[in-house]
Protein backbone atom coordinates (compact mmCIF):
# COMPACT_ATOMS: atom_id res chain seq x y z
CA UNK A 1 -3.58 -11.86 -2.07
CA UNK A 2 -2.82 -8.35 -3.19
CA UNK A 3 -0.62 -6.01 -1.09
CA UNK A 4 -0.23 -2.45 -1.67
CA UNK A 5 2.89 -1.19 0.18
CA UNK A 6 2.70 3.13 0.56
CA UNK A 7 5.63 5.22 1.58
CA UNK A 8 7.51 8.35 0.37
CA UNK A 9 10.97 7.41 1.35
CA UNK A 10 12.27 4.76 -1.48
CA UNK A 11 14.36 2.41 1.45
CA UNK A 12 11.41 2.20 3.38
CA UNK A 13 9.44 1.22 0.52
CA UNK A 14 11.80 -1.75 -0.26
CA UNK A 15 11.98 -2.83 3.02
CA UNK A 16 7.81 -2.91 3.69
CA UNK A 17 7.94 -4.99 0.29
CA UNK A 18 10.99 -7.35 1.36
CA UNK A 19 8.73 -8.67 4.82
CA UNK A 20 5.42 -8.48 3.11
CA UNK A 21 7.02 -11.37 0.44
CA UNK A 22 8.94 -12.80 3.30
CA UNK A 23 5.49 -12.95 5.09
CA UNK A 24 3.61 -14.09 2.03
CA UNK A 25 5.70 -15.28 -0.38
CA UNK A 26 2.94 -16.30 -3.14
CA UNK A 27 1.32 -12.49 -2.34
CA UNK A 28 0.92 -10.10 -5.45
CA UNK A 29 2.99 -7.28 -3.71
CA UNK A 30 2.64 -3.56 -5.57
CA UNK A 31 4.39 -0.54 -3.69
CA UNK A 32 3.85 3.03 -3.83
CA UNK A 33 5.62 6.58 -3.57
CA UNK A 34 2.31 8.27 -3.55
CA UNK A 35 -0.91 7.36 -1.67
CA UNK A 36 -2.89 9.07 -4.57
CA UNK A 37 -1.47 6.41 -6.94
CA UNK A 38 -1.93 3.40 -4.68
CA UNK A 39 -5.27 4.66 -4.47
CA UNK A 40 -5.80 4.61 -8.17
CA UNK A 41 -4.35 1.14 -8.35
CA UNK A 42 -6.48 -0.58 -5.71
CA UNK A 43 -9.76 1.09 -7.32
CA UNK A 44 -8.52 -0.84 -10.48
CA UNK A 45 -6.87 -4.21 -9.30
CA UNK A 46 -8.39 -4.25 -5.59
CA UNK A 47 -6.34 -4.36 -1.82
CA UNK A 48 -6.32 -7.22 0.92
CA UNK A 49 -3.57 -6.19 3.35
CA UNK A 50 -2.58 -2.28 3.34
CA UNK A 51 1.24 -1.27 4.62
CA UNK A 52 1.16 2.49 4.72
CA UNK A 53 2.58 5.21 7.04
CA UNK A 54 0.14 7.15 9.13
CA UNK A 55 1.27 10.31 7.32
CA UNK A 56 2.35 10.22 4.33
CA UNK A 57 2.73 14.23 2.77
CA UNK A 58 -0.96 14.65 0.68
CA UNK A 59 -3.00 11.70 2.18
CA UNK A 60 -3.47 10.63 4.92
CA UNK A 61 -2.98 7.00 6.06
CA UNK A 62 -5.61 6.31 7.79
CA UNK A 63 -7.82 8.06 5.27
CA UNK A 64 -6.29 6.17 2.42
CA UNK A 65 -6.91 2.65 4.47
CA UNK A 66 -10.88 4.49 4.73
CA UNK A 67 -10.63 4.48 0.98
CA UNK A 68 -9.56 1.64 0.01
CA UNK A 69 -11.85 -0.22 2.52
CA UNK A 70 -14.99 1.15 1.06
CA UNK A 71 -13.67 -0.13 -2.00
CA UNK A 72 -13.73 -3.70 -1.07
C-alpha cells in the first residue's frame, strides 16, 4: 500500500506520516511539502490512501485527490 502524505507545515507532515505507519505499519509511506511534487510522484510510483489538507497554497486538495484518482 502506498501513502502519499501532503502538507506545507513540516510538524504536520511528520505527524500525518507517524499515524499513517501506526495505522499501517507494512504501508510504503512518502510525504510531501508540495502538492505539485506528490503529484509527480504518484504519476510515477502510483497512490492508494491520500492524507492531504484541503488547501494547501498552489493546489488544491481536493483537486490534487481528482488527480491522482484519475490516475489510478
Amino acid at each position: 500500500m502506498i501513502i502519499i502524505c501532503v502538507d506545507n507545515t513540516p510538524i504536520m507532515l511528520q505527524y500525518l506520516e507517524e499515524n499513517a505507519l501506526v495505522a499501517f505499519p507494512n504501508a510504503d509511506v512518502q510525504t510531501f511539502l508540495t502538492a505539485e511534487a506528490a503529484l509527480n510522484y504518484a504519476k510515477t510510483v502510483g497512490c492508494d490512501v491520500l492524507l492531504c489538507e484541503i488547501n494547501p497554497p498552489r493546489l488544491d486538495g481536493l483537486f490534487l485527490a481528482e488527480k491522482i484518482q484519475k490516475l489510478n
